[in-house]
Protein backbone atom coordinates (compact mmCIF):
# COMPACT_ATOMS: atom_id res chain seq x y z
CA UNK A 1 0.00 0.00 0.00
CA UNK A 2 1.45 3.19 -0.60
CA UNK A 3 2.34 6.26 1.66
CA UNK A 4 -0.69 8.27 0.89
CA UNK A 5 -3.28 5.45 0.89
CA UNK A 6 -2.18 4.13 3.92
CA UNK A 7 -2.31 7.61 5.63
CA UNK A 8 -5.47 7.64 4.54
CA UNK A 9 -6.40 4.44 5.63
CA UNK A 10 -5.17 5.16 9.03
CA UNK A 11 -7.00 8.60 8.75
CA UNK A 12 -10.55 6.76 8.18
CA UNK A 13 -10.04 4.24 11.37
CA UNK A 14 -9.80 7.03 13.57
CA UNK A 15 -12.49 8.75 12.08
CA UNK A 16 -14.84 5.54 12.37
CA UNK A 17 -13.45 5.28 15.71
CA UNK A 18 -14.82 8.75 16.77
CA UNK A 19 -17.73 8.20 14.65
CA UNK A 20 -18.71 5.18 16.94
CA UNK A 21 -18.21 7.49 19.92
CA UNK A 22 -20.39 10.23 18.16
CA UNK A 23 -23.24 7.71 17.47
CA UNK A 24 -23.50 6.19 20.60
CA UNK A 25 -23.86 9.84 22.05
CA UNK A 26 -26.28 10.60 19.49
CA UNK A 27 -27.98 7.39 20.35
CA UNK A 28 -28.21 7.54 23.88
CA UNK A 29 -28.78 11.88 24.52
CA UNK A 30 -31.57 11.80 21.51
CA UNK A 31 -28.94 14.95 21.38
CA UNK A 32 -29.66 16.97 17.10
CA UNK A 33 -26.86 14.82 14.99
CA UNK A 34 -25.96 18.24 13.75
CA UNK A 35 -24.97 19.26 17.64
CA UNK A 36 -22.89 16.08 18.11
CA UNK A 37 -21.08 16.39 15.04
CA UNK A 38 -20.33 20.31 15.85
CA UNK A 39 -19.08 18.96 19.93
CA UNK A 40 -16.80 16.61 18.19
CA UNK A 41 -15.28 18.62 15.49
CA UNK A 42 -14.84 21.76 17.34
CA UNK A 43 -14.68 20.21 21.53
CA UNK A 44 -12.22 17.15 20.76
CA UNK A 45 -8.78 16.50 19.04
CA UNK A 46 -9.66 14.38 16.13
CA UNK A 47 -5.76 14.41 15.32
CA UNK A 48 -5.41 12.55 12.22
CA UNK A 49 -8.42 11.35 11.68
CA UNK A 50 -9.67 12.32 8.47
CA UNK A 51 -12.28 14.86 9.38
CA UNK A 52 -14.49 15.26 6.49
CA UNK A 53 -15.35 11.38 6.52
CA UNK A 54 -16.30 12.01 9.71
CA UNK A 55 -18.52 14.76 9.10
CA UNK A 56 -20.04 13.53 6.49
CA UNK A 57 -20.92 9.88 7.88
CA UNK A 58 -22.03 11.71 11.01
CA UNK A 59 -24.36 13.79 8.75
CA UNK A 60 -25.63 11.13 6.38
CA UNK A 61 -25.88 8.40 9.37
CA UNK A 62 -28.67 9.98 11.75
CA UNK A 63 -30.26 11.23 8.20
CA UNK A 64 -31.09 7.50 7.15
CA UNK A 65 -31.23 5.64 9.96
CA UNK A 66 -34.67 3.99 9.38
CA UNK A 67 -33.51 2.75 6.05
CA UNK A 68 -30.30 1.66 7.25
CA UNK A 69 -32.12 -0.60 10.05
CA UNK A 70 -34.19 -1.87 7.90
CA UNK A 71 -31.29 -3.76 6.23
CA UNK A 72 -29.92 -4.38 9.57
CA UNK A 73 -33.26 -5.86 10.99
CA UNK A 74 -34.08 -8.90 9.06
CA UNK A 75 -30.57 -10.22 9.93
CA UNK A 76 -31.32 -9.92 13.91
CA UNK A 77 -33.05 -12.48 16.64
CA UNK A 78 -34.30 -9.35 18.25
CA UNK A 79 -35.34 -5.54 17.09
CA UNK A 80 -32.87 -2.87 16.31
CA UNK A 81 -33.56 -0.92 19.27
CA UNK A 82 -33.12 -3.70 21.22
CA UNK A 83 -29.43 -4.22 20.38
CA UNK A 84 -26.73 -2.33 22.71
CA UNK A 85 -25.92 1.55 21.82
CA UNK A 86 -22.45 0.73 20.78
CA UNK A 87 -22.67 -2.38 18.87
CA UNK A 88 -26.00 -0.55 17.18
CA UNK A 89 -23.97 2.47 16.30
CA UNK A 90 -21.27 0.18 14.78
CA UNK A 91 -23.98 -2.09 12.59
CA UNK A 92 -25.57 1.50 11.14
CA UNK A 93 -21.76 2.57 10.33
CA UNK A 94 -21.30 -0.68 8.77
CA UNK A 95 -24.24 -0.51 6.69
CA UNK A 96 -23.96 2.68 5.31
CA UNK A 97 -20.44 2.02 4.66
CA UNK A 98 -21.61 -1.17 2.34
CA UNK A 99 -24.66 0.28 0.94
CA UNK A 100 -23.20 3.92 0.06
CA UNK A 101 -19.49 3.81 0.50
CA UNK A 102 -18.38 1.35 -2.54
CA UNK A 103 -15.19 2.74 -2.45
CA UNK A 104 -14.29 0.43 0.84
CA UNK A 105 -13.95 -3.17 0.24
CA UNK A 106 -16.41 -5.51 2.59
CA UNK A 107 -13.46 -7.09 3.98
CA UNK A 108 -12.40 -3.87 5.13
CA UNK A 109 -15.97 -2.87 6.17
CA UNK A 110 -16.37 -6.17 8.52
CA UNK A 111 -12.85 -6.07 9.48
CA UNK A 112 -13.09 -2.09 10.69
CA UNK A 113 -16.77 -2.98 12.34
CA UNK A 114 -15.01 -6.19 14.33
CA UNK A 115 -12.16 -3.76 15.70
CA UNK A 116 -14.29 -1.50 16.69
CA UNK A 117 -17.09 -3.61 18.25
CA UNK A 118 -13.28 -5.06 20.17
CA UNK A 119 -12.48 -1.72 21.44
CA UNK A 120 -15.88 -0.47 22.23
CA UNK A 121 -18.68 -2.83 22.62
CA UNK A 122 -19.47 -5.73 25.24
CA UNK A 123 -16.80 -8.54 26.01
CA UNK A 124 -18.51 -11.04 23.12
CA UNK A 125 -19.67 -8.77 20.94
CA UNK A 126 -17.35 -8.26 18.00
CA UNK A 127 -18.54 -11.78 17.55
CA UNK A 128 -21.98 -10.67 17.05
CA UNK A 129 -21.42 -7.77 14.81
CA UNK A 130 -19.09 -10.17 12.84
CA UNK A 131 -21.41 -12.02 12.15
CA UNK A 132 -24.23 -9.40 11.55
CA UNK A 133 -22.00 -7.23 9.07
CA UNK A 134 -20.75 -10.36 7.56
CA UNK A 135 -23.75 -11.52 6.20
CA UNK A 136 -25.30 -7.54 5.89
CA UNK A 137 -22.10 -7.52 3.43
CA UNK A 138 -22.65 -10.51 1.17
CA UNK A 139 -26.68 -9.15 1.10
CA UNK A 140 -25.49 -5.39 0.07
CA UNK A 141 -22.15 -6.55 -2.44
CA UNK A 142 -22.72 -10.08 -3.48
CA UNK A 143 -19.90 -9.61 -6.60
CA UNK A 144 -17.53 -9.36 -3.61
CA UNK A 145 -17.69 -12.61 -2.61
CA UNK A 146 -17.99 -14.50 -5.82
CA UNK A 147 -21.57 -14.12 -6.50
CA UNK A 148 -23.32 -12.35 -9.12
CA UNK A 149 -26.99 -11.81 -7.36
């Protein structure tokens, strides 16, 4: 990988990994998306993250969550809101990132949503959203993994 892309790279992991944080705020205060976004941009060091990603996930996120659960939903034992803050936060990230984002590989889509769910989420729950964004991924991008519909 070269220089740039993998600055890049790097720059979009820290921005998912404050975009989890921003979620789960937004989530959990019923707080205006637009408010979060602002107390994250201008109240926190985002260092390298790459800070337009950021805003715009955090923007486009909150704007479609319905439609983004309802690709999330069939795929779950239980409803949406029943699924913890973080790991829900990290599934609607995930999604959008599949549906709208086709510029990120799946691999890297599941393997970003794992870490996260790792650093962030309950003791067993990467396994969960592995398994969630795994199959959310071969749904949204079947030519990905060797299938044409």
């Amino acid at each position: 990988m070269s220089g740039s892309r993998q600055r890049a790279s790097s720059g979009r992991r820290r921005a998912r990994r404050f975009l989890v944080q921003a979620l789960y705020q937004w989530q959990v205060s019923g707080d205006d998306p637009d408010d979060v976004l602002i107390q994250f941009v201008d109240g926190r060091n985002l260092g390298n993250a790459d800070v337009e990603y950021f805003r715009d996930l955090m923007r486009a996120i909150p704007a479609d969550v319905d439609a983004l659960d309802a690709q999330i939903a069939p795929l779950l034992e239980r409803s949406v809101a029943m699924v913890d803050p973080v790991e829900r936060g990290i599934l609607r990230l995930a999604c959008y990132e599949l549906r709208d984002r086709l510029e990120v590989p799946s691999r890297v889509v599941i393997d970003e949503s794992v870490e996260l769910a790792k650093a962030f989420g309950a003791e067993q729950g990467h396994r969960f959203v592995n398994g969630v964004v795994d199959r959310l991924a071969r749904r949204l991008r079947p030519r990905e993994f060797g299938r044409t519909s």
